[in-house]
Protein backbone atom coordinates (compact mmCIF):
# COMPACT_ATOMS: atom_id res chain seq x y z
CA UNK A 1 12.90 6.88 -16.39
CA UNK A 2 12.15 3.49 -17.30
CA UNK A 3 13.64 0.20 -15.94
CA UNK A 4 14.20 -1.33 -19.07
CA UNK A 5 16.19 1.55 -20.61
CA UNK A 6 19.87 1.83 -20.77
CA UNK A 7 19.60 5.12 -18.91
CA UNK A 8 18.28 3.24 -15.97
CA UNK A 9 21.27 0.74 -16.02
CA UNK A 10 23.66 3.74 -16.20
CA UNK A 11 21.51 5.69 -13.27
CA UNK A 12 21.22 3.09 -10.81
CA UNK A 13 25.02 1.95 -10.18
CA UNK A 14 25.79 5.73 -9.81
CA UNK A 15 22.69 6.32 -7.30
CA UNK A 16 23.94 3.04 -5.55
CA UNK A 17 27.64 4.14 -5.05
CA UNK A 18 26.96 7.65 -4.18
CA UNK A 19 24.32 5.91 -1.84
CA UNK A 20 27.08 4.02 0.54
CA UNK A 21 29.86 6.86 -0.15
CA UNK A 22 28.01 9.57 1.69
CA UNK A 23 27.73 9.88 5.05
CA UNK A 24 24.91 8.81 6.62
CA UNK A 25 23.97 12.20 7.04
CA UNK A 26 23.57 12.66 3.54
CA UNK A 27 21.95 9.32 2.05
CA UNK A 28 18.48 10.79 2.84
CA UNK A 29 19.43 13.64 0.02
CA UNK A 30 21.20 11.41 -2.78
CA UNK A 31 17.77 9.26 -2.91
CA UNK A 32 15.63 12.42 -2.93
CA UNK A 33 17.64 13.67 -5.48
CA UNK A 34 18.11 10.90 -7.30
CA UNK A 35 14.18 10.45 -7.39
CA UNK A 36 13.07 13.79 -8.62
CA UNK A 37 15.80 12.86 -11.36
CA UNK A 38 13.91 9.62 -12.42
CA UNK A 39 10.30 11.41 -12.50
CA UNK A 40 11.05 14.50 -14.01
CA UNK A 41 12.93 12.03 -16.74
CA UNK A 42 9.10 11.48 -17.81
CA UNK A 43 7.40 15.15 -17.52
CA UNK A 44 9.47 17.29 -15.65
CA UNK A 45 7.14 19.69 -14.97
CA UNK A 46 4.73 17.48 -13.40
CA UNK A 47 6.98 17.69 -10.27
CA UNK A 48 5.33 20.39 -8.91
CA UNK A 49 2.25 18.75 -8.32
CA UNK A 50 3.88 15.80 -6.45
CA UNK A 51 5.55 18.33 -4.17
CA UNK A 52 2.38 20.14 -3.44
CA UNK A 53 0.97 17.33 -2.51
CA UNK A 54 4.01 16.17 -0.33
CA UNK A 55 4.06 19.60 1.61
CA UNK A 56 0.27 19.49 2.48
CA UNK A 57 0.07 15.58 3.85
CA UNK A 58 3.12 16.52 5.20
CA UNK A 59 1.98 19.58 7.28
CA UNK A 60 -1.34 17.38 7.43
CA UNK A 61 0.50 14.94 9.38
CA UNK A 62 1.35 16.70 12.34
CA UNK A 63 -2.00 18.59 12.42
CA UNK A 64 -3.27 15.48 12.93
CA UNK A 65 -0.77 14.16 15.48
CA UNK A 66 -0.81 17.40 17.50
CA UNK A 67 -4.46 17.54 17.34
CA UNK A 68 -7.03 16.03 20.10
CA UNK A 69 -10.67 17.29 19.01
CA UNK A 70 -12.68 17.06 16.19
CA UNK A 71 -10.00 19.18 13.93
CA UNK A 72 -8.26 15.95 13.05
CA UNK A 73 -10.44 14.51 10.82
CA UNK A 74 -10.92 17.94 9.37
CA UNK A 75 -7.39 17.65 8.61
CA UNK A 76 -7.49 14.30 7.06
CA UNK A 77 -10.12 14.59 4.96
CA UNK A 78 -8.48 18.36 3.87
CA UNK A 79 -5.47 15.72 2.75
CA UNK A 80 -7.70 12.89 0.97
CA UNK A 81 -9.62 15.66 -0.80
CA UNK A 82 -6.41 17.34 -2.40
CA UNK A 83 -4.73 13.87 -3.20
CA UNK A 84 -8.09 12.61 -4.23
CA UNK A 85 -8.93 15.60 -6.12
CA UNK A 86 -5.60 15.53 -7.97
CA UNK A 87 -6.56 12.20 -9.20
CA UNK A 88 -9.53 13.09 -10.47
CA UNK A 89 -9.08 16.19 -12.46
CA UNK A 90 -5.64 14.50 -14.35
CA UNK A 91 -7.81 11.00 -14.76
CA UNK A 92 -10.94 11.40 -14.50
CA UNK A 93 -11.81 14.91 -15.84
CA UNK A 94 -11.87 14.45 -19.57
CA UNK A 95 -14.11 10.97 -19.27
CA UNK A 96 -16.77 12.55 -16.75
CA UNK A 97 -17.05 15.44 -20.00
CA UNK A 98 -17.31 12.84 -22.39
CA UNK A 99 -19.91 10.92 -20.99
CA UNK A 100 -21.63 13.91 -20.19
CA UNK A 101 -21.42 15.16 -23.68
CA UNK A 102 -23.02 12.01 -24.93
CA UNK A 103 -25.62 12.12 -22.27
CA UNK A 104 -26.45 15.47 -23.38
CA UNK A 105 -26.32 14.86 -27.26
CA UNK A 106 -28.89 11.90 -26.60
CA UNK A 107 -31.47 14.44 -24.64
CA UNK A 108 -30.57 17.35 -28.00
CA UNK A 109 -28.72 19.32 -25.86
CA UNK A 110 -24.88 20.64 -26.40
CA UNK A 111 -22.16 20.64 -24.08
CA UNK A 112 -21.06 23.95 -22.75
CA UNK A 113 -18.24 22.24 -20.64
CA UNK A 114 -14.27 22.09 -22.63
CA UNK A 115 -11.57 19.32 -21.96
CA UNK A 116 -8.45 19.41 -20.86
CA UNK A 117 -5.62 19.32 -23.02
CA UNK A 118 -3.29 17.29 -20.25
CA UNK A 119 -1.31 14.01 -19.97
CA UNK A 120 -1.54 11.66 -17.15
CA UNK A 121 1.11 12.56 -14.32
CA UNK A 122 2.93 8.81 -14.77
CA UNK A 123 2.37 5.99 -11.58
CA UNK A 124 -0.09 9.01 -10.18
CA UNK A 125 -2.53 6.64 -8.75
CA UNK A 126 0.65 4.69 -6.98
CA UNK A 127 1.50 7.60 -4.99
CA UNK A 128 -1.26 9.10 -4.13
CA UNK A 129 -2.58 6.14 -3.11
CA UNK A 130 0.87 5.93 -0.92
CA UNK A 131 0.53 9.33 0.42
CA UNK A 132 -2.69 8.87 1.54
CA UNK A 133 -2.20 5.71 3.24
CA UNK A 134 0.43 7.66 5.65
CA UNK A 135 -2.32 10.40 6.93
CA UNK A 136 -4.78 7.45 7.61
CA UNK A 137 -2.24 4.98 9.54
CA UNK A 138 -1.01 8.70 11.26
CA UNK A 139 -4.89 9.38 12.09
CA UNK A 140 -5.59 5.58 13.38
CA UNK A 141 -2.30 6.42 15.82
CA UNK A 142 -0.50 3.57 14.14
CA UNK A 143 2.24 5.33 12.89
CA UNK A 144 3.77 8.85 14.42
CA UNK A 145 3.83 11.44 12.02
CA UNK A 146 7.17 12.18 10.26
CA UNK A 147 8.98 15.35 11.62
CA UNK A 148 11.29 15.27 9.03
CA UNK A 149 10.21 16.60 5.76
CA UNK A 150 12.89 15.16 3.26
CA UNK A 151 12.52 11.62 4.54
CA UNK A 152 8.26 12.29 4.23
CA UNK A 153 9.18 13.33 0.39
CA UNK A 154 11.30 10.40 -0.20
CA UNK A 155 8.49 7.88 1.58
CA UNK A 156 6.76 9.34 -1.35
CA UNK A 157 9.07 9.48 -3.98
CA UNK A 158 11.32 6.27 -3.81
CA UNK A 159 11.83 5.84 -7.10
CA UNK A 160 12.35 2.37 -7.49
CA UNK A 161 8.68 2.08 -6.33
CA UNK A 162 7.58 5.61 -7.20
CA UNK A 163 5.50 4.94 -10.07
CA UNK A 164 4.40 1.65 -10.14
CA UNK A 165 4.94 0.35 -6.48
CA UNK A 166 4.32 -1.58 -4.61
CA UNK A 167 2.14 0.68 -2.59
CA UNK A 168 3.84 0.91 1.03
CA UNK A 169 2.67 1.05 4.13
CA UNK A 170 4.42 4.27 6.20
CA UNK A 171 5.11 1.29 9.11
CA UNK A 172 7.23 -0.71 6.64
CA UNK A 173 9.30 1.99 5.13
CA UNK A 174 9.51 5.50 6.88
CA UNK A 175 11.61 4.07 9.65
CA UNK A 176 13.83 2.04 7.04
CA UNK A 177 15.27 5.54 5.66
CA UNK A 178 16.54 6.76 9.56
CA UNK A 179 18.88 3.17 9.63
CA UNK A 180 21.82 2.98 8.96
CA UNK A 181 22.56 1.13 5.75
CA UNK A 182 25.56 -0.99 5.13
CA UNK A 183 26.52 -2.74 1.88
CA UNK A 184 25.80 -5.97 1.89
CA UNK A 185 27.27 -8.63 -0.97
CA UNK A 186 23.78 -10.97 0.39
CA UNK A 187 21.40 -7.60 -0.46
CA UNK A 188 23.53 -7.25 -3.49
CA UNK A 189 23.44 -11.04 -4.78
CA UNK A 190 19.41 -11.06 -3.60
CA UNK A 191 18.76 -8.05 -5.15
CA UNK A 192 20.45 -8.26 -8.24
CA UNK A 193 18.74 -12.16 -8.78
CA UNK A 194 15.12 -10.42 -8.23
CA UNK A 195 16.14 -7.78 -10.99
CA UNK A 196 17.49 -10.12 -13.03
CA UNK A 197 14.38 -12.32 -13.06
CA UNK A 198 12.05 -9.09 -13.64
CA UNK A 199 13.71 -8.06 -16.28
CA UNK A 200 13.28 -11.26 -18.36
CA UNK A 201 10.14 -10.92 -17.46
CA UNK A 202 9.34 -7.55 -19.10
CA UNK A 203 11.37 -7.80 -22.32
CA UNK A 204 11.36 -11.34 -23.03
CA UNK A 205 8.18 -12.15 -22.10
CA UNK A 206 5.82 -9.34 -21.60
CA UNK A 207 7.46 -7.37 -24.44
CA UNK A 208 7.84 -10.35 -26.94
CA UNK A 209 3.68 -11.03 -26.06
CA UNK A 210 2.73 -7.41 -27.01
CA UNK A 211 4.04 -7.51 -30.57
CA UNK A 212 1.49 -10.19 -31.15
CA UNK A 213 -1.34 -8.85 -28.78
CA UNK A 214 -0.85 -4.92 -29.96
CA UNK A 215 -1.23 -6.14 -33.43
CA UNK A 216 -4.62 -8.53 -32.67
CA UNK A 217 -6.36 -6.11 -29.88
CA UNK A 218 -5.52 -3.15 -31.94
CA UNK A 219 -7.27 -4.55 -35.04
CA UNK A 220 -10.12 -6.73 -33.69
CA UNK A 221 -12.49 -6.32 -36.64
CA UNK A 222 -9.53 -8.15 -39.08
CA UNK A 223 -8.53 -11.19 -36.52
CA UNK A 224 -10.69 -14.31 -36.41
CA UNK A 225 -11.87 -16.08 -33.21
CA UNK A 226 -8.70 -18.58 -33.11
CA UNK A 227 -6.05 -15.15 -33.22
CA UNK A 228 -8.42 -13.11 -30.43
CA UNK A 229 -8.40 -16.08 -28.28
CA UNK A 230 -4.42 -16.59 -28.40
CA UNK A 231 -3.80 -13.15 -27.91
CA UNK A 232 -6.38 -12.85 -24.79
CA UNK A 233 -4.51 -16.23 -23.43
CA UNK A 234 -1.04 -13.89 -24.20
CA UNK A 235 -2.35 -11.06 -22.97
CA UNK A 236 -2.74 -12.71 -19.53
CA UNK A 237 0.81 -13.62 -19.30
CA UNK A 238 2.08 -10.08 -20.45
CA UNK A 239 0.10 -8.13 -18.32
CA UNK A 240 1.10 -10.43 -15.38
CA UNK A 241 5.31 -10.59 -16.62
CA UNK A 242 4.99 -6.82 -17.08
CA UNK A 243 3.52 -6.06 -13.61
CA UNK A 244 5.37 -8.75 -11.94
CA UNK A 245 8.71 -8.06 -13.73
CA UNK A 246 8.20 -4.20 -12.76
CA UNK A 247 7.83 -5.34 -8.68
CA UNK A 248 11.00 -7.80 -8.92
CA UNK A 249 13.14 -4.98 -10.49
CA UNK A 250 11.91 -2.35 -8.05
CA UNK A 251 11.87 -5.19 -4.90
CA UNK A 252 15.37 -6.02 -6.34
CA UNK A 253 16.70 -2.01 -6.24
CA UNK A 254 15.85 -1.47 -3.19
CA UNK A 255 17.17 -4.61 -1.66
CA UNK A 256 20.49 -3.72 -2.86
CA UNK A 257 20.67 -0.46 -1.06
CA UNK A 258 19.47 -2.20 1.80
CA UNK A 259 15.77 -1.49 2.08
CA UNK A 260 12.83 -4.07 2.13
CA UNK A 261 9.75 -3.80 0.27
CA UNK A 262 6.63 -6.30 0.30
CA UNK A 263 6.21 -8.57 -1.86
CA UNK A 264 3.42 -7.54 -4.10
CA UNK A 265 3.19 -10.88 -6.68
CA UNK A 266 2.78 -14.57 -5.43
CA UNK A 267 2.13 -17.06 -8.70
CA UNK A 268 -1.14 -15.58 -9.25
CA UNK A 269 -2.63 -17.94 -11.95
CA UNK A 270 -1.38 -21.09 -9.53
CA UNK A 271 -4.69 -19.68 -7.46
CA UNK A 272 -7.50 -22.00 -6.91
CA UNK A 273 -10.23 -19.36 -6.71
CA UNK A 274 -10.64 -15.70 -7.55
CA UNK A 275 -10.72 -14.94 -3.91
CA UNK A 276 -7.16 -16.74 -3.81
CA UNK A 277 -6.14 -14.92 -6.73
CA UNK A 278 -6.77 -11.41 -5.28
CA UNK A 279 -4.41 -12.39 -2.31
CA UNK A 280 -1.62 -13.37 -4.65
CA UNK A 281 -2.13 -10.08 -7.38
CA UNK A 282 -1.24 -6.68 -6.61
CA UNK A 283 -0.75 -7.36 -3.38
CA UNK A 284 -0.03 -4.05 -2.24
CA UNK A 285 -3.48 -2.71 -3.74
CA UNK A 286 -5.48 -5.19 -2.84
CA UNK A 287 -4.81 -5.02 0.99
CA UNK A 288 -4.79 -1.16 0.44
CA UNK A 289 -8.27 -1.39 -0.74
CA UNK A 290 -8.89 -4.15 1.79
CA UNK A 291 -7.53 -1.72 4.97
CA UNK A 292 -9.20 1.15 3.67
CA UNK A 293 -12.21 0.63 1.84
CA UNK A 294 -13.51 -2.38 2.31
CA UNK A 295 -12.91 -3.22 6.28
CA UNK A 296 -14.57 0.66 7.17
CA UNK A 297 -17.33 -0.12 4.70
CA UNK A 298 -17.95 -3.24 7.86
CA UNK A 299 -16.22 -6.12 5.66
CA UNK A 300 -17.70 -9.37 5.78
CA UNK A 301 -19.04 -8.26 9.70
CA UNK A 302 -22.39 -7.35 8.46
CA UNK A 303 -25.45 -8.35 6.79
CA UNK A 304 -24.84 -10.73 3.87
CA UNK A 305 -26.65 -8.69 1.44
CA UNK A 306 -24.07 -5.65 2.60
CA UNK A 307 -21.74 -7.93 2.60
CA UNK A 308 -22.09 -9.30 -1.06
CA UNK A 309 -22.41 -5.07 -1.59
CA UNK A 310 -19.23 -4.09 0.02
CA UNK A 311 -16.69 -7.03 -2.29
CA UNK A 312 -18.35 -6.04 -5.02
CA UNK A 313 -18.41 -2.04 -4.72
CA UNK A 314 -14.87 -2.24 -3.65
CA UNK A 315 -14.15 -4.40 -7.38
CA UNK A 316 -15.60 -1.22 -8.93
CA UNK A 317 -13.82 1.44 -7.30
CA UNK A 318 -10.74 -1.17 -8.40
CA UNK A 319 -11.84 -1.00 -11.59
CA UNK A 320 -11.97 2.78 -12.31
CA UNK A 321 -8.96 3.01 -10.15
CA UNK A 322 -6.91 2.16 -13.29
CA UNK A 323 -8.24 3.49 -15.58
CA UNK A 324 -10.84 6.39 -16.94
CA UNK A 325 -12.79 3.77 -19.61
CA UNK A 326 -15.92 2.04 -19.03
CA UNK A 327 -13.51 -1.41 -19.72
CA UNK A 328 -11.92 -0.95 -16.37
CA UNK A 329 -15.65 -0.51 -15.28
CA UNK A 330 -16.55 -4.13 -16.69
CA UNK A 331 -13.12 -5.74 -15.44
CA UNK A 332 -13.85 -4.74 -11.65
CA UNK A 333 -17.93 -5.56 -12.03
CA UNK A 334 -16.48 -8.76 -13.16
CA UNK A 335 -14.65 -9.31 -10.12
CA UNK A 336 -16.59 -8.26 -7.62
CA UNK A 337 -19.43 -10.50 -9.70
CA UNK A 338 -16.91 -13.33 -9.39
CA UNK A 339 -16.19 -12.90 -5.81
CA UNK A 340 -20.33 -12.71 -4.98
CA UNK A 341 -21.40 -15.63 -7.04
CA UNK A 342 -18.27 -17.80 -5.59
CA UNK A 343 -20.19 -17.28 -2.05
CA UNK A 344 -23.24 -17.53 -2.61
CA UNK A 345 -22.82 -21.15 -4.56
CA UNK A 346 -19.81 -22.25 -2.02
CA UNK A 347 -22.07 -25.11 -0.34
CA UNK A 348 -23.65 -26.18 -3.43
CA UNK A 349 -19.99 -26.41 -4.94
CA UNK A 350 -18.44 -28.29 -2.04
CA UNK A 351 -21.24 -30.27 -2.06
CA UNK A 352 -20.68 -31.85 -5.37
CA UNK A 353 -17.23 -31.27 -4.96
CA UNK A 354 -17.08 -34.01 -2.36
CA UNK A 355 -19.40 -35.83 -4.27
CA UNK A 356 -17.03 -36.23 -7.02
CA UNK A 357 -13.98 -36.19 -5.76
CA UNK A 358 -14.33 -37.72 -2.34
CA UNK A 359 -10.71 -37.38 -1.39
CA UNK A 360 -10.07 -33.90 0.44
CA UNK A 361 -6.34 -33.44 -1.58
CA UNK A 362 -7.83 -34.64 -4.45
CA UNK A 363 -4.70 -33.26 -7.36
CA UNK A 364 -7.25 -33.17 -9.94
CA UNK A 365 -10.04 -31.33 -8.52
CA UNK A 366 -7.25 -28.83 -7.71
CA UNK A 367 -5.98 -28.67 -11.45
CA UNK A 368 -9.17 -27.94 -12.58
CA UNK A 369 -10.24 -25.49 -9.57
CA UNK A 370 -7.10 -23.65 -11.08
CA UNK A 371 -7.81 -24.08 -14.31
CA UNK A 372 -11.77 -22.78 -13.74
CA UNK A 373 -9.99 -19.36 -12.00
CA UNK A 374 -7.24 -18.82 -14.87
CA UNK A 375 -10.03 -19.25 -17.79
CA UNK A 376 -12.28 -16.09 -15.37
CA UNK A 377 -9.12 -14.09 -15.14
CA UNK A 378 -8.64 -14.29 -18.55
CA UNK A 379 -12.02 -13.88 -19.75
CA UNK A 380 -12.08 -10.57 -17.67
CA UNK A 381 -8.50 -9.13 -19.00
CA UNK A 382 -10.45 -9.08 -22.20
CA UNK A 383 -12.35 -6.00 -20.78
CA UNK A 384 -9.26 -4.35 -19.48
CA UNK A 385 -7.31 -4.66 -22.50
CA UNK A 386 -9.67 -3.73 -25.19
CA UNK A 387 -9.44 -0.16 -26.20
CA UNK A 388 -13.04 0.17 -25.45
CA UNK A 389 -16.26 -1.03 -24.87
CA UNK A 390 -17.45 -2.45 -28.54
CA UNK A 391 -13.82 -4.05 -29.34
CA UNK A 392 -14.47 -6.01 -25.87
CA UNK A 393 -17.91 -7.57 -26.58
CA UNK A 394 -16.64 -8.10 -30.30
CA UNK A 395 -14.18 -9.91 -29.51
CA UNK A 396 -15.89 -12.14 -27.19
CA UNK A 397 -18.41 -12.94 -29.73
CA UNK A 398 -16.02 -13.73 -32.05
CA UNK A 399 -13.62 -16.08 -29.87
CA UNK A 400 -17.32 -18.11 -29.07
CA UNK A 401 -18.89 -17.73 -32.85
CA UNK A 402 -15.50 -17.34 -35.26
CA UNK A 403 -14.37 -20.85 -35.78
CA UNK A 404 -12.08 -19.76 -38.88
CA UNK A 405 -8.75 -20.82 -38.59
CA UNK A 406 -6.14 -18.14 -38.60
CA UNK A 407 -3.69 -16.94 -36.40
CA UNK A 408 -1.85 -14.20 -38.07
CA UNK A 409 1.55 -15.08 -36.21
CA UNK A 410 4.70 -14.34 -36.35
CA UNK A 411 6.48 -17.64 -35.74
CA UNK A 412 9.53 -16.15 -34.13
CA UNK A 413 7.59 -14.29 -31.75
CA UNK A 414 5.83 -17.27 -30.80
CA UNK A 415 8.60 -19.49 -30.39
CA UNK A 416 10.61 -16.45 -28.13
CA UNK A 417 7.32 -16.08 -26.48
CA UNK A 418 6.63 -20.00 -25.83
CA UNK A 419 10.35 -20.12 -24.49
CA UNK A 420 9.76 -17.82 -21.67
CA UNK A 421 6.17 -19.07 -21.02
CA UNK A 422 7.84 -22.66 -20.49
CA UNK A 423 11.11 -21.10 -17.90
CA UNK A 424 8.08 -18.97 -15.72
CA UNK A 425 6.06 -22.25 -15.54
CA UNK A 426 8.91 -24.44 -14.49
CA UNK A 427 10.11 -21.78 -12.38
CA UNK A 428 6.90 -21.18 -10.27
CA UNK A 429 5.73 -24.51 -10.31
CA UNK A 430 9.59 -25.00 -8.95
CA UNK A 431 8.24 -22.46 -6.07
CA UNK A 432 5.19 -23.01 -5.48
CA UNK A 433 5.21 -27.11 -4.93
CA UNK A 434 8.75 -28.62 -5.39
CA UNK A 435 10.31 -25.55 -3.45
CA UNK A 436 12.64 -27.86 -1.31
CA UNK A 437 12.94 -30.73 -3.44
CA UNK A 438 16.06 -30.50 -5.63
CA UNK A 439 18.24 -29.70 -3.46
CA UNK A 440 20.81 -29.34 -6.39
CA UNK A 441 19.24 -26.23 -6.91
CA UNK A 442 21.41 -24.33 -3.77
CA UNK A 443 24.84 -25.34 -5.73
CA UNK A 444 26.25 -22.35 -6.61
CA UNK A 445 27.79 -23.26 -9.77
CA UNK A 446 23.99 -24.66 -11.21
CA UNK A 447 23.19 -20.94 -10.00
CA UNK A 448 25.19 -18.88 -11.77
CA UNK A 449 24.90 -21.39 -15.00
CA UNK A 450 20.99 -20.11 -14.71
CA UNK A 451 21.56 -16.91 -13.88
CA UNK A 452 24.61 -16.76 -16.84
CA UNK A 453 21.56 -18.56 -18.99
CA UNK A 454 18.88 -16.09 -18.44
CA UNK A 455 21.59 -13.10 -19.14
CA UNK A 456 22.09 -14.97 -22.86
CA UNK A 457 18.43 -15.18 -23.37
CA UNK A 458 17.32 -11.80 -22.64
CA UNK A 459 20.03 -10.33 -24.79
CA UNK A 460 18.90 -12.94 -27.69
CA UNK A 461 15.33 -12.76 -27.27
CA UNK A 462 14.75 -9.06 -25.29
CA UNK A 463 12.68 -6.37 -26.96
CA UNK A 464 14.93 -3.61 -26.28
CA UNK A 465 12.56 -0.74 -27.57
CA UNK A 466 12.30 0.82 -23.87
CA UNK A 467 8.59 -0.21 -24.09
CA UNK A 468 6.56 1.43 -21.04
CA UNK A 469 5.59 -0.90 -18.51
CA UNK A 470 1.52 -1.26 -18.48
CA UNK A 471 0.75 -0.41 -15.20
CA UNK A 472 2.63 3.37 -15.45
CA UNK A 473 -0.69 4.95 -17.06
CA UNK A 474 -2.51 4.12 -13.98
């Protein structure tokens, strides 16, 4: 089920009142219910496989618990194989064949191996990811394993977060579904503000930039240089409103019922370096892929050539984490390129840094430091938006050779589109350096005149087509 679809404002009032009508007892069951209900909205069938995978990390929990030898990490890696092999064979199957195909039609040789007629299990990668985070921390001995299986499935299966996170921790959540949860008109007011705000995110911003940037990206060879560029600077925001606007609606959901997730967005493109940027995107992944990939790999606590290895392997299994496409490859090489090359030049930089600008707050050495890391974000979603690798490179080429001046716009879209580009700049630059300033801001009557405001605009300016959020084919 998606957020933005009138079956999800119809769903989640009735979830939320049989939620605080049932006993305590009970509550556990209404939200397992109620999230098989929202994924088997998508491919019902595709259940199965979530519940196999829920009954063996479940079992695989208290093998490990109840285990003292060598046996438990037999039993963990039995549960990161079958998650991890899950994830390969519905992702990652058909685009090892095809680039074994080609590798064998360039040596004359055929391929004996078939594909697989199958569709991506939706938000896959989110809970697998999720479930295999809870055998690790259970291994470590920094969580105890769950005894009960129905609140193990619903750590899983939460469906505001089920398919596109943010990727818990079992230390934040498991013990949030054994309290006792009272309604709350705060949790309702907080949660229904952090909905509100994601959902103008999605379908006025993020949904009003894809008209534009479907119609460039999906038809490179006919755009000029001028229309690739505006849709790569769109692209930034939507990707970034879409993602974000997904978190805020699924942060909001559960605050209502009572439950607290992490924050997993943090004004991103106000970061001053990639580094900086990775701590304010995805939050969730990145410290998964911090916690379990990069720190056991030795971190930054080792040579500097492994050291330079380990950022920039971990950007590439980031990269083909989302997706099965040699783009995704690029995007995280980027990264993990940018990450590297910011090190190794760090004294030379500060040097003439200081040189320059020989005040330490200096405002405009931090405009452009944030300028520098927007313009390398951007440059890098051109690689994980383009539908492949050619389209990618072409369209760099062109937006540095292709000074002919057309833009191919729809002037509507653009002013919608400018409209909410202007409220999410005031609004985070609100947050992120004049948080406490206007102090007219806590009247509740300029309050609900916003929140009344925002209400008018996304029913004015929404795309209401039930468009799929990006990150739910990863």
């Amino acid at each position: 089920m998606l957020f933005n679809s009138f079956d999800f404002l119809l769903f989640f009032p009735i979830v939320c009142l049989l939620f605080f009508a049932s006993p305590h007892r009970f509550r556990w069951v209404i939200l397992l219910l109620s999230s098989c209900y929202f994924y088997m909205y998508f491919i019902p069938i595709y259940i199965l496989i979530l519940a196999g995978t829920i009954v063996i990390d479940y079992f695989a929990g208290l093998l490990i618990e109840n285990s003292k030898d060598k046996r438990r990490k037999i039993y963990l890696i039995i549960s990161l194989i079958t998650n991890i092999s899950v994830l390969c064979v519905f992702k990652y199957y058909n685009f090892f064949i095809e680039n074994i195909e080609t590798l064998l039609n360039l040596l004359g040789q055929k391929n004996s191996l078939s594909y697989l007629s199958i569709l991506l299990p939706v938000g896959l990668s989110f809970h697998t990811f999720q479930a295999m985070s809870y055998t690790i921390e259970v291994y470590r001995g920094n969580q105890k394993a769950e005894k009960h299986f129905g609140i193990y499935a619903l750590y899983v299966m939460f469906f505001p977060q089920l398919v596109a996170g943010p990727i818990e921790r079992p230390q934040n959540v498991l013990h949030q579904f054994h309290e006792r949860k009272v309604f709350n008109f705060d949790n309702l007011f907080a949660g229904s503000k952090l909905m509100l705000w994601g959902f103008f995110m999605k379908v006025v911003i993020a949904d009003r930039l894809s008209i534009y940037v479907n119609a460039v990206y999906n038809n490179v060879d006919h755009h000029t240089g001028i229309s690739l560029l505006l849709a790569t600077f769109f692209f930034t925001f939507q990707i970034y409103c879409d993602f974000a606007g997904y978190s805020y609606i699924a942060i909001g959901c559960a605050k209502i019922m009572g439950f607290d997730l992490m924050t997993n967005f943090r004004r991103p493109y106000f970061a001053k370096s990639i580094s900086e940027f990775w701590k304010r995107w995805h939050i969730s992944l990145s410290t998964w892929f911090r916690d379990y990939l990069y720190l056991p790999l030795g971190g930054n606590k080792v040579s500097k050539n492994r050291w330079f290895f380990n950022l920039f392997f971990v950007f590439l299994i980031s990269g083909i984490w989302h997706g099965a496409n040699w783009t995704f490859f690029i995007w995280g090489a980027l990264n993990g390129f940018y990450l590297v090359f910011a090190i190794v030049t760090q004294q030379q930089r500060d040097s003439f840094n200081s040189f320059i600008f020989p005040s330490r707050n200096n405002y405009l050495l931090n405009f452009i430091k944030i300028i520098t890391t927007f313009l390398l974000s951007a440059f890098a979603w051109i690689f994980f938006r383009a539908n492949n690798v050619s389209d990618a490179f072409l369209i760099v080429k062109k937006i540095f050779s292709d000074r002919h001046f057309n833009l191919f716009l729809n002037w509507e879209v653009f002013f919608a589109a400018i409209l909410g580009l202007t409220l999410l700049f005031l609004k985070e630059l609100r947050e992120e350096y004049f948080l406490n300033k206007f102090s007219f801001f806590k009247n509740t009557s300029i309050r609900l005149t916003i929140y009344a405001f925002l209400i008018i605009l996304i029913i004015l300016f929404g795309v209401f087509d039930s468009g799929q959020f990006i990150y739910f084919q990863f």
